[in-house]
PDBML (XML) file of the C-alpha atoms, coordinates in Angstrom:
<?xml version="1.0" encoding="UTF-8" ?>
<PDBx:datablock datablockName="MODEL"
   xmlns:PDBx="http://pdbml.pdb.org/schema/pdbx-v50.xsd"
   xmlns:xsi="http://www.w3.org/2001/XMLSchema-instance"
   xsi:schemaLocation="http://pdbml.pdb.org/schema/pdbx-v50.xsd pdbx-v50.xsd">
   <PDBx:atom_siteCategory>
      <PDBx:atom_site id="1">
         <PDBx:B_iso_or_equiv>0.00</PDBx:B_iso_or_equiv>
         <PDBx:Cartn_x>-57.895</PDBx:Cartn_x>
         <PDBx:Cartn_y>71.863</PDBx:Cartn_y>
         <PDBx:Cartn_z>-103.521</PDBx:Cartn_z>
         <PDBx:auth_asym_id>A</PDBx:auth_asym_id>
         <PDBx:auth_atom_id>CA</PDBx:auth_atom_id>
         <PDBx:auth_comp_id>UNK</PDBx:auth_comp_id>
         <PDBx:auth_seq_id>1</PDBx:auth_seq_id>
         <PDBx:group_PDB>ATOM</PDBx:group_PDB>
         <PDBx:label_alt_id xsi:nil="true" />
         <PDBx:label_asym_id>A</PDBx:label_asym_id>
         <PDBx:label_atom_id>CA</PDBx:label_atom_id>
         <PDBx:label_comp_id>UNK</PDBx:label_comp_id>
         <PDBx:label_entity_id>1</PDBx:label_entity_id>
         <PDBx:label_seq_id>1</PDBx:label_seq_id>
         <PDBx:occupancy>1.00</PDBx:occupancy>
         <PDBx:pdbx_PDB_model_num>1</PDBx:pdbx_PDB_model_num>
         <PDBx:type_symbol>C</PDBx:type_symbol>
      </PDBx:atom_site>
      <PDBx:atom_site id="2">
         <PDBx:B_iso_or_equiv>0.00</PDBx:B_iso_or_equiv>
         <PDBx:Cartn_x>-58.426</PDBx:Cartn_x>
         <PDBx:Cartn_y>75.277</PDBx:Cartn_y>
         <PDBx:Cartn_z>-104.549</PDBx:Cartn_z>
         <PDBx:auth_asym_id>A</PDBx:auth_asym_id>
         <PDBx:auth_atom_id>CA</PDBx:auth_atom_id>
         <PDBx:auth_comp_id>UNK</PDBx:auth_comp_id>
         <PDBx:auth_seq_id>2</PDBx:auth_seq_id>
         <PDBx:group_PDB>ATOM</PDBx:group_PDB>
         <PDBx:label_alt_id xsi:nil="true" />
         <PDBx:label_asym_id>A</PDBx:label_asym_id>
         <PDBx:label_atom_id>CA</PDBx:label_atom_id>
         <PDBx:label_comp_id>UNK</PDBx:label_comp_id>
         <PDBx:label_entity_id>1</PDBx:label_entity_id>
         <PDBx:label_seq_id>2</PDBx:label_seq_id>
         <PDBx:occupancy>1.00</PDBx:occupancy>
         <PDBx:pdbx_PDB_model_num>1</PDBx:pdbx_PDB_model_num>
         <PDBx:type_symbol>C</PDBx:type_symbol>
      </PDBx:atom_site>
      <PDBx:atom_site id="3">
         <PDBx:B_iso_or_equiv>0.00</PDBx:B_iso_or_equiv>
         <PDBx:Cartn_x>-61.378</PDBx:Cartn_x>
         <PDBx:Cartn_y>77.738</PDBx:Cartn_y>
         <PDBx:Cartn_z>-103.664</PDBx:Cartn_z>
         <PDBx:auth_asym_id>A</PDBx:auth_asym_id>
         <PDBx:auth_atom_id>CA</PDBx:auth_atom_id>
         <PDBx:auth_comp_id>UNK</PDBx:auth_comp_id>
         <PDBx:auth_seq_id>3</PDBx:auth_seq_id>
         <PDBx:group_PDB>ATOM</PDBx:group_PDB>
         <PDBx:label_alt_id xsi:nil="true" />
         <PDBx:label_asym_id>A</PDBx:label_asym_id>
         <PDBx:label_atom_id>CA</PDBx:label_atom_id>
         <PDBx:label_comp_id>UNK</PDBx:label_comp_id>
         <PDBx:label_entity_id>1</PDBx:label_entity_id>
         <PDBx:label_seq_id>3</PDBx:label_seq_id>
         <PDBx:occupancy>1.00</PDBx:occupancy>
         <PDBx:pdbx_PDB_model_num>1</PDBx:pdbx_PDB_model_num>
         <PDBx:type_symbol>C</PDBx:type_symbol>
      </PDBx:atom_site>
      <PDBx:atom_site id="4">
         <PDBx:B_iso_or_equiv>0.00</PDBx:B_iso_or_equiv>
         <PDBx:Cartn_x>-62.715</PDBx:Cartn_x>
         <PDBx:Cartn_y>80.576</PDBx:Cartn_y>
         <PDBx:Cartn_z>-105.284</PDBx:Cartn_z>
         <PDBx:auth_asym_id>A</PDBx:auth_asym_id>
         <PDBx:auth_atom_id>CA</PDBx:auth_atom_id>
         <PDBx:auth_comp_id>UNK</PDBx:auth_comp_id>
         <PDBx:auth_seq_id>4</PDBx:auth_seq_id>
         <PDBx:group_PDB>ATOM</PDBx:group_PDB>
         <PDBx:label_alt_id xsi:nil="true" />
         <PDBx:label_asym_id>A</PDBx:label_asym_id>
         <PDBx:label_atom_id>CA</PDBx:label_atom_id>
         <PDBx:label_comp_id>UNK</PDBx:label_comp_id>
         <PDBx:label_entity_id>1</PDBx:label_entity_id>
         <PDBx:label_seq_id>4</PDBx:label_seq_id>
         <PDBx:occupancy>1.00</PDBx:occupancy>
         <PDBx:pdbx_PDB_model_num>1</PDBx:pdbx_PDB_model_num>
         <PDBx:type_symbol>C</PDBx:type_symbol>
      </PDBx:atom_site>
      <PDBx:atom_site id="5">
         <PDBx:B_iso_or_equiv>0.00</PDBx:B_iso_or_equiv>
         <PDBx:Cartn_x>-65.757</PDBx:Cartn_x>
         <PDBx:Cartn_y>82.745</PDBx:Cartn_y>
         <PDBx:Cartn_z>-104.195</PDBx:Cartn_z>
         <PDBx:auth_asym_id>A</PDBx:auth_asym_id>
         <PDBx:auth_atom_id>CA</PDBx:auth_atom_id>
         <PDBx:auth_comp_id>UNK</PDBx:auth_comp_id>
         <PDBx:auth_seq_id>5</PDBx:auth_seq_id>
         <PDBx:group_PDB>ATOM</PDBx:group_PDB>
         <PDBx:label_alt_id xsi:nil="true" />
         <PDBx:label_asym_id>A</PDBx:label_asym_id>
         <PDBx:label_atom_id>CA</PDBx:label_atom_id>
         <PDBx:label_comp_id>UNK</PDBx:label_comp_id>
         <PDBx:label_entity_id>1</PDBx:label_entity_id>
         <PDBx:label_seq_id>5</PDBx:label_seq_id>
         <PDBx:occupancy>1.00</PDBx:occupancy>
         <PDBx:pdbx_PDB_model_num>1</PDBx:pdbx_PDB_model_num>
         <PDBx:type_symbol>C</PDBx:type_symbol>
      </PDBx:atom_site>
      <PDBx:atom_site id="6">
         <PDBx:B_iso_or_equiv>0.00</PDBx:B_iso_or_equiv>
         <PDBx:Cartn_x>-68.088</PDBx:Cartn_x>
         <PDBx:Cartn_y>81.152</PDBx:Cartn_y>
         <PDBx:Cartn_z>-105.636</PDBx:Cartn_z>
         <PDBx:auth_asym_id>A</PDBx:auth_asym_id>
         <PDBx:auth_atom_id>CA</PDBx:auth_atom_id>
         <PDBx:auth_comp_id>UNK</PDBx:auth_comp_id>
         <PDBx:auth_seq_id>6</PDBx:auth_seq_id>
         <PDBx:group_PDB>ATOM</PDBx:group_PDB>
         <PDBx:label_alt_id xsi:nil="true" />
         <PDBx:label_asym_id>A</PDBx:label_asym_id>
         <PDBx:label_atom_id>CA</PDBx:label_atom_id>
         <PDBx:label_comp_id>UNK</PDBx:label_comp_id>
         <PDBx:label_entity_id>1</PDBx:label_entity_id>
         <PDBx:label_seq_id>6</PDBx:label_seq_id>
         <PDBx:occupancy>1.00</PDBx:occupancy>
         <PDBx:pdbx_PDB_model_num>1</PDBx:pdbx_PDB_model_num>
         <PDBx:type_symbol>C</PDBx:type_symbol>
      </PDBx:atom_site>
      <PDBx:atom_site id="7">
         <PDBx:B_iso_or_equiv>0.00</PDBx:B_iso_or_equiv>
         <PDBx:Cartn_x>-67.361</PDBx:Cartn_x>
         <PDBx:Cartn_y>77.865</PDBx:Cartn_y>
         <PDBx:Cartn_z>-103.555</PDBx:Cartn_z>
         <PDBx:auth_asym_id>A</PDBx:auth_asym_id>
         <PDBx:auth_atom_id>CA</PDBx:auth_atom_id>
         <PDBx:auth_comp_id>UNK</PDBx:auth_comp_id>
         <PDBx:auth_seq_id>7</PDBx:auth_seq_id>
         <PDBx:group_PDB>ATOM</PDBx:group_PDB>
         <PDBx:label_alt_id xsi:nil="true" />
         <PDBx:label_asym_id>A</PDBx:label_asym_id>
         <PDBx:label_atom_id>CA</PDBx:label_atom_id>
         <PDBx:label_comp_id>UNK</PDBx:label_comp_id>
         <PDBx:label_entity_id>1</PDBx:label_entity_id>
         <PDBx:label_seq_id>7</PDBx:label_seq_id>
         <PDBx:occupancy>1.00</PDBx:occupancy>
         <PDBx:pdbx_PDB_model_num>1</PDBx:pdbx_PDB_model_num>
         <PDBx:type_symbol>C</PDBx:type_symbol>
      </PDBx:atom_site>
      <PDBx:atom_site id="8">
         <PDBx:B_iso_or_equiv>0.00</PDBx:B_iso_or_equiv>
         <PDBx:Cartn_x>-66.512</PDBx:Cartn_x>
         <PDBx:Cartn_y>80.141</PDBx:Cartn_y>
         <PDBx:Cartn_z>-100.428</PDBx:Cartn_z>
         <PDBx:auth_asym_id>A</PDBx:auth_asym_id>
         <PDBx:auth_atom_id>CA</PDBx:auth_atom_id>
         <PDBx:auth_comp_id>UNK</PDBx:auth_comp_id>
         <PDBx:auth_seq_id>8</PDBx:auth_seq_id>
         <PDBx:group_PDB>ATOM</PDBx:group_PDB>
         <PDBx:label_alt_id xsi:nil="true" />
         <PDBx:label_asym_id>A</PDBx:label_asym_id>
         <PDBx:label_atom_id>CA</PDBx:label_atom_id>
         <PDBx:label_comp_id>UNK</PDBx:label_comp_id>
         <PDBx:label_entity_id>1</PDBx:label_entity_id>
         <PDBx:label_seq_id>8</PDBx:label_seq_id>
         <PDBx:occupancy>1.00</PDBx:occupancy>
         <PDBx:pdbx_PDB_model_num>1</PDBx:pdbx_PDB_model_num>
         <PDBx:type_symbol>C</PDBx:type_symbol>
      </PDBx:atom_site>
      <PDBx:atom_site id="9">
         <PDBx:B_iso_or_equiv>0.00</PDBx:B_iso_or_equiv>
         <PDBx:Cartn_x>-69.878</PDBx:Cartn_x>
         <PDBx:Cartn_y>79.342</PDBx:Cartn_y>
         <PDBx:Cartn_z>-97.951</PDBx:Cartn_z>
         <PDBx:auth_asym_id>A</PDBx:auth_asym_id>
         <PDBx:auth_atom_id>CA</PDBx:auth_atom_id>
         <PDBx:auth_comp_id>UNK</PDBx:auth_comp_id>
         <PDBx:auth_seq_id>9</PDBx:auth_seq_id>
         <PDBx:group_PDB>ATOM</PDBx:group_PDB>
         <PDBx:label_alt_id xsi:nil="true" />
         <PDBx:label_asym_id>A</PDBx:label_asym_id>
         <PDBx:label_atom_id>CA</PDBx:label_atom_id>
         <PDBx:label_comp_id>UNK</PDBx:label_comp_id>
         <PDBx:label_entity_id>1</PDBx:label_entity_id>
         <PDBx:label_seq_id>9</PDBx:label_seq_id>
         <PDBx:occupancy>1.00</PDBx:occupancy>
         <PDBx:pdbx_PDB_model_num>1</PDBx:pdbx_PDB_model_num>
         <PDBx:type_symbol>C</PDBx:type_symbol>
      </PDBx:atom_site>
      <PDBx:atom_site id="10">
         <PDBx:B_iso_or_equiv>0.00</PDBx:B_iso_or_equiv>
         <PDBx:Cartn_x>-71.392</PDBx:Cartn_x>
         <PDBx:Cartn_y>81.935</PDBx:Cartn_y>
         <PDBx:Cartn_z>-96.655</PDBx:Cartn_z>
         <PDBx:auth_asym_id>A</PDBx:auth_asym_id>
         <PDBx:auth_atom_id>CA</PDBx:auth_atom_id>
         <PDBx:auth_comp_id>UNK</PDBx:auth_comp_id>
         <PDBx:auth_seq_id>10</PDBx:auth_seq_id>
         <PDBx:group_PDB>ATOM</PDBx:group_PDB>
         <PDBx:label_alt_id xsi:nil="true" />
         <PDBx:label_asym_id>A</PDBx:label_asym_id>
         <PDBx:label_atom_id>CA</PDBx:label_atom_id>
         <PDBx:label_comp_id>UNK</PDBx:label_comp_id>
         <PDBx:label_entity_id>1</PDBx:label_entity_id>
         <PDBx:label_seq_id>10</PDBx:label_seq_id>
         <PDBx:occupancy>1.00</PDBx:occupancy>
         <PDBx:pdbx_PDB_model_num>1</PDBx:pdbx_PDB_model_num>
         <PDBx:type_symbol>C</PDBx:type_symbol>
      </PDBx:atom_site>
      <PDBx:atom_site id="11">
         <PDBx:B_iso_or_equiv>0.00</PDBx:B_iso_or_equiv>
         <PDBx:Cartn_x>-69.432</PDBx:Cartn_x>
         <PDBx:Cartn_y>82.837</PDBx:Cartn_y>
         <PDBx:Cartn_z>-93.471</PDBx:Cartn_z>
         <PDBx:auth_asym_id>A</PDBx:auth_asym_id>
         <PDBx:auth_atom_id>CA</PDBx:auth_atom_id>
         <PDBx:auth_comp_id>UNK</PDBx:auth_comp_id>
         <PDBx:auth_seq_id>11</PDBx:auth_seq_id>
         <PDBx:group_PDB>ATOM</PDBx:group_PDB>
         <PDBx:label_alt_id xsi:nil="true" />
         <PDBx:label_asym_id>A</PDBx:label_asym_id>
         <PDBx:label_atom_id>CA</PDBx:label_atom_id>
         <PDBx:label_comp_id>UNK</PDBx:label_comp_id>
         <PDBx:label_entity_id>1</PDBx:label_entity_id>
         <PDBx:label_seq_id>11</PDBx:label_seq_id>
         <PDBx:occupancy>1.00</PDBx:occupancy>
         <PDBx:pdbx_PDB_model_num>1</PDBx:pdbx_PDB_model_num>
         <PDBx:type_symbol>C</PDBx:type_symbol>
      </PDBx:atom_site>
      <PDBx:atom_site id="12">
         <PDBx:B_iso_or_equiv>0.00</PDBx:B_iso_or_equiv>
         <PDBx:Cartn_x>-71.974</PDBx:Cartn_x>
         <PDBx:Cartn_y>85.012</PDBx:Cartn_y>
         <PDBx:Cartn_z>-91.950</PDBx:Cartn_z>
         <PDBx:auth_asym_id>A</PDBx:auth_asym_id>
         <PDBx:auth_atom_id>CA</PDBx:auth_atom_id>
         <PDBx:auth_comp_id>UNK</PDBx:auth_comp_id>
         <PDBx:auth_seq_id>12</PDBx:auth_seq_id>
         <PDBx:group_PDB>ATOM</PDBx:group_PDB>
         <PDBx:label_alt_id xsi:nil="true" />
         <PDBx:label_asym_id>A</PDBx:label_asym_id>
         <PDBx:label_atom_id>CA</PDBx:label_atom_id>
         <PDBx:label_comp_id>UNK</PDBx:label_comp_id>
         <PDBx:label_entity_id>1</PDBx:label_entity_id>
         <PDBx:label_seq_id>12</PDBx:label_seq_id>
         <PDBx:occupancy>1.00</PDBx:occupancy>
         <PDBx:pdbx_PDB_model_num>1</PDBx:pdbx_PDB_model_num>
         <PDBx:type_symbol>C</PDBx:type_symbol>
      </PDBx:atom_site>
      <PDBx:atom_site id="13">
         <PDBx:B_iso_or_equiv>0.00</PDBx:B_iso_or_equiv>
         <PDBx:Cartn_x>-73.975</PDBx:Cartn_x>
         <PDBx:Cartn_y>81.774</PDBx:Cartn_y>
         <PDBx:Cartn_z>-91.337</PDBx:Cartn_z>
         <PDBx:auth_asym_id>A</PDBx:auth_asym_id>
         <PDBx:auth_atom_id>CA</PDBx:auth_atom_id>
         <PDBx:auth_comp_id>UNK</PDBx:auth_comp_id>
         <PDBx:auth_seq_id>13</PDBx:auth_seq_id>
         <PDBx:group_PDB>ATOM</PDBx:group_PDB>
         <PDBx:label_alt_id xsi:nil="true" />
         <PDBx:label_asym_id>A</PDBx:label_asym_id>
         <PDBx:label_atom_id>CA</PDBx:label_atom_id>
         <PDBx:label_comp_id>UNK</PDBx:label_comp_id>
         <PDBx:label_entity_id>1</PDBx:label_entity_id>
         <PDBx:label_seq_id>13</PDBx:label_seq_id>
         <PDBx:occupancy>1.00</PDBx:occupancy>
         <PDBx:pdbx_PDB_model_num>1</PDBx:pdbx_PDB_model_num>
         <PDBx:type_symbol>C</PDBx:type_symbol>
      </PDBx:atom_site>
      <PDBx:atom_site id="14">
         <PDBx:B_iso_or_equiv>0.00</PDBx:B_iso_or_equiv>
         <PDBx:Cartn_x>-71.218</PDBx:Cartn_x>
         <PDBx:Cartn_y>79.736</PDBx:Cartn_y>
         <PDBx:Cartn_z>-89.458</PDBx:Cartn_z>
         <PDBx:auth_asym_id>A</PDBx:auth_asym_id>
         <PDBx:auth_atom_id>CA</PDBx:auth_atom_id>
         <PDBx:auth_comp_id>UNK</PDBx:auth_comp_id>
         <PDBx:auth_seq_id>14</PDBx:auth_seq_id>
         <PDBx:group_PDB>ATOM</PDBx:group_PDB>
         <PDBx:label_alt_id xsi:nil="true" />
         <PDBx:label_asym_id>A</PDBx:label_asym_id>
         <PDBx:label_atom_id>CA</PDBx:label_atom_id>
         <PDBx:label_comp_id>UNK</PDBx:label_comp_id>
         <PDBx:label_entity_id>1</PDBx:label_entity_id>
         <PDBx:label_seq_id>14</PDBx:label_seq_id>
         <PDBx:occupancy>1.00</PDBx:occupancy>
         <PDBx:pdbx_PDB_model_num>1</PDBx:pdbx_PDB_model_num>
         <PDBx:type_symbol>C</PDBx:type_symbol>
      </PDBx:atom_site>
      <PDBx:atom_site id="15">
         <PDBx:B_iso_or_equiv>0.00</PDBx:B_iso_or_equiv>
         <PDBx:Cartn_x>-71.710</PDBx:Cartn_x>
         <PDBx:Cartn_y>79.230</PDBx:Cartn_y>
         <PDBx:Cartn_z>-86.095</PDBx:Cartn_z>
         <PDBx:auth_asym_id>A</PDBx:auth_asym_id>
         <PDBx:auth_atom_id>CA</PDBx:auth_atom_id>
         <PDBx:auth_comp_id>UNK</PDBx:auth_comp_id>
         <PDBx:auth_seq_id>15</PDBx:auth_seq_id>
         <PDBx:group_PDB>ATOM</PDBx:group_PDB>
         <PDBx:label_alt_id xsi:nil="true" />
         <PDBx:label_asym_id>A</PDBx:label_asym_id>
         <PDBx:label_atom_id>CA</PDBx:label_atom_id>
         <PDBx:label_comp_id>UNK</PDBx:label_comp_id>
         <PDBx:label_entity_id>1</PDBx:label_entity_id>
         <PDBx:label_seq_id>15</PDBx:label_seq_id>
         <PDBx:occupancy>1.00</PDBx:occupancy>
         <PDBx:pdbx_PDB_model_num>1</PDBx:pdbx_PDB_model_num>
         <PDBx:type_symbol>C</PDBx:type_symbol>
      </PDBx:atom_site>
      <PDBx:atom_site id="16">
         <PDBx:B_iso_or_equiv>0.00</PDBx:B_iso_or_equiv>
         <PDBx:Cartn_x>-68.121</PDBx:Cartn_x>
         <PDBx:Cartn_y>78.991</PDBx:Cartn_y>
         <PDBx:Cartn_z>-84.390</PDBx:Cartn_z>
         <PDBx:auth_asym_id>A</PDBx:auth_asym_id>
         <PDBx:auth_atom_id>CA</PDBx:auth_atom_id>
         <PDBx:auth_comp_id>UNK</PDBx:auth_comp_id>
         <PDBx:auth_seq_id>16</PDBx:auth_seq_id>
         <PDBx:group_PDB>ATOM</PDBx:group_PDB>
         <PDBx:label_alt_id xsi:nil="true" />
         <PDBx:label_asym_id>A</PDBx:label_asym_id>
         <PDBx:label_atom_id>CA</PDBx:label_atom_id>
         <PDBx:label_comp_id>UNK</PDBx:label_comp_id>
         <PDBx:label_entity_id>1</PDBx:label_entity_id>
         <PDBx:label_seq_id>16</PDBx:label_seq_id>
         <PDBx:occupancy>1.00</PDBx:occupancy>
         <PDBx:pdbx_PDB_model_num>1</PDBx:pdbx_PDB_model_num>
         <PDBx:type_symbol>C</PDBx:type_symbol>
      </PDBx:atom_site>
      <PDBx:atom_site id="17">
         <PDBx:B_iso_or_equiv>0.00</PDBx:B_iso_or_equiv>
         <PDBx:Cartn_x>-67.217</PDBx:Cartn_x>
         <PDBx:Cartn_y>79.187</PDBx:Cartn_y>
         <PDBx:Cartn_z>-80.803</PDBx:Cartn_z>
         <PDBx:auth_asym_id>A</PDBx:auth_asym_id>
         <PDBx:auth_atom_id>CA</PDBx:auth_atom_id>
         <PDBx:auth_comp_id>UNK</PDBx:auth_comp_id>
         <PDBx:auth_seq_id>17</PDBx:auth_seq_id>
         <PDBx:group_PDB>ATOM</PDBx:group_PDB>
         <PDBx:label_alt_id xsi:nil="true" />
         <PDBx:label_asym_id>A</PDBx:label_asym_id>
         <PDBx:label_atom_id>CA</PDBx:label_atom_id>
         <PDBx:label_comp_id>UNK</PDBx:label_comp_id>
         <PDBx:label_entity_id>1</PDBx:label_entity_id>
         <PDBx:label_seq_id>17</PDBx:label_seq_id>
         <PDBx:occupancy>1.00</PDBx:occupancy>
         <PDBx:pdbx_PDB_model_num>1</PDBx:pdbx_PDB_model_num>
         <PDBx:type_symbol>C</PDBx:type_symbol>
      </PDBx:atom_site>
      <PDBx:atom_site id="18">
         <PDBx:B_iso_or_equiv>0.00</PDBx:B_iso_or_equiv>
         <PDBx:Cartn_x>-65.245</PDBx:Cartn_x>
         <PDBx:Cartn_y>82.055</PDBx:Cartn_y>
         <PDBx:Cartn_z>-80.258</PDBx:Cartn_z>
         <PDBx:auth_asym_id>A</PDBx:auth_asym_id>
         <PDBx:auth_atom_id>CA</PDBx:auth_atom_id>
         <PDBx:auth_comp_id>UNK</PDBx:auth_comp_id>
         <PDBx:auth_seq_id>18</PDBx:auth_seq_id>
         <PDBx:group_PDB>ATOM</PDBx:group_PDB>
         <PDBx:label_alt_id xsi:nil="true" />
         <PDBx:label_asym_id>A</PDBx:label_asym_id>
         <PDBx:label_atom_id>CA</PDBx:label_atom_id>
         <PDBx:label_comp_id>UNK</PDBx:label_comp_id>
         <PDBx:label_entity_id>1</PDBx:label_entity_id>
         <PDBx:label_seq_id>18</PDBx:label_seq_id>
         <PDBx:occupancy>1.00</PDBx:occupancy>
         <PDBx:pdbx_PDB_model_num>1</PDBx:pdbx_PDB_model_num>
         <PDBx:type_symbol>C</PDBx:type_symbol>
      </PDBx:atom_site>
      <PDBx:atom_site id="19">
         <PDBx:B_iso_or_equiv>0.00</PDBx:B_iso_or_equiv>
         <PDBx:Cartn_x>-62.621</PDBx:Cartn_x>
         <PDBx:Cartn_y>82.465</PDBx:Cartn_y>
         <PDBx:Cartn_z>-77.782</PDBx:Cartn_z>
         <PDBx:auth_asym_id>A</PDBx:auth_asym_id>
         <PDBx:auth_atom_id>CA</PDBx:auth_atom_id>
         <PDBx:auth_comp_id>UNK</PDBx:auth_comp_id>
         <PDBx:auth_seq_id>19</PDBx:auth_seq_id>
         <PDBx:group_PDB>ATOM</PDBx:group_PDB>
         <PDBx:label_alt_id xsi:nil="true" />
         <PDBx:label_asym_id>A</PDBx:label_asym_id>
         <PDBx:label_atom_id>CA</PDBx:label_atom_id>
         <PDBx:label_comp_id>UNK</PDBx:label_comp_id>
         <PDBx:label_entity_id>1</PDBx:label_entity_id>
         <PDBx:label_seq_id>19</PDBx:label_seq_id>
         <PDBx:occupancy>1.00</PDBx:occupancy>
         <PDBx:pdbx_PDB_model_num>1</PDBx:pdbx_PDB_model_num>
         <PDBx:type_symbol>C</PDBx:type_symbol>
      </PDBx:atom_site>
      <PDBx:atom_site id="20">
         <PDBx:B_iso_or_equiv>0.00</PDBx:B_iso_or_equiv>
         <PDBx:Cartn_x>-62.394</PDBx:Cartn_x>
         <PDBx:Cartn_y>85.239</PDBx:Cartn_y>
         <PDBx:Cartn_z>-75.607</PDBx:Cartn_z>
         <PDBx:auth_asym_id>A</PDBx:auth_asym_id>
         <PDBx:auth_atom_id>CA</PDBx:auth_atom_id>
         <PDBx:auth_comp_id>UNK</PDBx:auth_comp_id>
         <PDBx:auth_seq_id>20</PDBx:auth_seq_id>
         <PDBx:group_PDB>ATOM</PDBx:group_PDB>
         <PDBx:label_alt_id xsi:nil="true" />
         <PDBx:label_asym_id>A</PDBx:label_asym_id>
         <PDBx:label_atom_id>CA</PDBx:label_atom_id>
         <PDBx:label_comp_id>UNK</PDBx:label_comp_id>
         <PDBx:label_entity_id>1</PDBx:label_entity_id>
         <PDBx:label_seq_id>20</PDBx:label_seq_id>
         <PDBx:occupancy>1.00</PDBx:occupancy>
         <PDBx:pdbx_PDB_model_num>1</PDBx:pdbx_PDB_model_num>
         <PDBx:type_symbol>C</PDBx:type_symbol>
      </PDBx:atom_site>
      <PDBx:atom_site id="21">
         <PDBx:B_iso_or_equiv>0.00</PDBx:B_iso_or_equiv>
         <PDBx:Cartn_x>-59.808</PDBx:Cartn_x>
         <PDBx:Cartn_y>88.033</PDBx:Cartn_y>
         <PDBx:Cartn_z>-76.302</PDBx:Cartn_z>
         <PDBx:auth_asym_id>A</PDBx:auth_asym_id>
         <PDBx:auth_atom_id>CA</PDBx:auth_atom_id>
         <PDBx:auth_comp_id>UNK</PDBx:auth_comp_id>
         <PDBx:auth_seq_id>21</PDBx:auth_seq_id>
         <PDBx:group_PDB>ATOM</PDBx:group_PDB>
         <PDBx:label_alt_id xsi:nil="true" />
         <PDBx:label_asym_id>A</PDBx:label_asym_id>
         <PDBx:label_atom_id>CA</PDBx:label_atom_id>
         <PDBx:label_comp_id>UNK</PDBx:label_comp_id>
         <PDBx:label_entity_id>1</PDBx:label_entity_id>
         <PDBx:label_seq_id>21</PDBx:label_seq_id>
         <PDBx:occupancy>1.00</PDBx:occupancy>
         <PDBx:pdbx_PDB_model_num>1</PDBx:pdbx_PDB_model_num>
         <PDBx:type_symbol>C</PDBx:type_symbol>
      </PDBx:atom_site>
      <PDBx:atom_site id="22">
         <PDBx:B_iso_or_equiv>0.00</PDBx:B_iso_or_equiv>
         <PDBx:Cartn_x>-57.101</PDBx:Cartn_x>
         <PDBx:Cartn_y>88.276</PDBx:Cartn_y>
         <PDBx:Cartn_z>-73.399</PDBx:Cartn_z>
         <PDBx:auth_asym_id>A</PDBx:auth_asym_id>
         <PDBx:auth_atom_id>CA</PDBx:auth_atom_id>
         <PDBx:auth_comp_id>UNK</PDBx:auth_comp_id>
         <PDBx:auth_seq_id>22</PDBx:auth_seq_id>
         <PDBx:group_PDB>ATOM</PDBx:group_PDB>
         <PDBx:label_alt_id xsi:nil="true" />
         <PDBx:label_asym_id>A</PDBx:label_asym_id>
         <PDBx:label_atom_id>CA</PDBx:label_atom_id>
         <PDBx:label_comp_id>UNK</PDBx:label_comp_id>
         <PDBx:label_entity_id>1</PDBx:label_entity_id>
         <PDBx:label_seq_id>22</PDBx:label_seq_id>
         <PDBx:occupancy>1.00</PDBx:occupancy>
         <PDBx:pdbx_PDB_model_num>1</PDBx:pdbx_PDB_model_num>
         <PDBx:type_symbol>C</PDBx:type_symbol>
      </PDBx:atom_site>
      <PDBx:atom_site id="23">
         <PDBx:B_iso_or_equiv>0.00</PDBx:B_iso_or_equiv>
         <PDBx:Cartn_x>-58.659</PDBx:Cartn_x>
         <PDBx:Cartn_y>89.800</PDBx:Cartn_y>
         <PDBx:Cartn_z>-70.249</PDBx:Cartn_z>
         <PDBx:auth_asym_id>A</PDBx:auth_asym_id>
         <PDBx:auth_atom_id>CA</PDBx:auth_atom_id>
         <PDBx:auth_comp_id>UNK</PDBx:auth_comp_id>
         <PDBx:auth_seq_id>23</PDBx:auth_seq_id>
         <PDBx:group_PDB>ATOM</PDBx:group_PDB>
         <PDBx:label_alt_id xsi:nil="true" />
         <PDBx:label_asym_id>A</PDBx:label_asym_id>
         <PDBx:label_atom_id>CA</PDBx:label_atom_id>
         <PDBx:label_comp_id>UNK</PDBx:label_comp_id>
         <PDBx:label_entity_id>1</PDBx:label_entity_id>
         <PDBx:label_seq_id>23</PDBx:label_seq_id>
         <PDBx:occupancy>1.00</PDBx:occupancy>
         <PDBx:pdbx_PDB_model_num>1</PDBx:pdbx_PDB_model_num>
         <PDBx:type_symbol>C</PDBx:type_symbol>
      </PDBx:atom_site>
      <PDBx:atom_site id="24">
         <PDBx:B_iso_or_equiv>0.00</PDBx:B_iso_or_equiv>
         <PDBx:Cartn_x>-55.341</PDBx:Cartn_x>
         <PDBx:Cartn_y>91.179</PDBx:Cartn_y>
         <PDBx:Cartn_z>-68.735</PDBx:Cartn_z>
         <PDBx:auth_asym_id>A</PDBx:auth_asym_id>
         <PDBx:auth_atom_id>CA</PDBx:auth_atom_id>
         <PDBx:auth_comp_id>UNK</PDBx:auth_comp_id>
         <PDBx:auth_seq_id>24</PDBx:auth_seq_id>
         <PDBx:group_PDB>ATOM</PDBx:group_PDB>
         <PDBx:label_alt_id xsi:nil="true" />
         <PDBx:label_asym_id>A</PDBx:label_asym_id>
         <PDBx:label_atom_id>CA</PDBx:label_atom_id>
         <PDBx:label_comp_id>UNK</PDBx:label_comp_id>
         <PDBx:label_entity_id>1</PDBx:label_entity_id>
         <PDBx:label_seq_id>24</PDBx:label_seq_id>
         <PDBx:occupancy>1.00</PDBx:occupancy>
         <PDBx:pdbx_PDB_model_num>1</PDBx:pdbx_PDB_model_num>
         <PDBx:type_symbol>C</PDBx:type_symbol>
      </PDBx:atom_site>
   </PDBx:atom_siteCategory>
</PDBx:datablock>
């Protein structure tokens, strides 16, 4: 269950969907 960095993936590479930030 535990992660160091050398498990970590590379995050740059990720593709998420990112939410908008609040308009108003």
């Amino acid at each position: 269950q535990s992660v160091f960095a050398k498990q970590m993936p590379d995050v740059s590479k990720i593709a998420v969907k990112t939410m908008p930030a609040a308009d108003t």
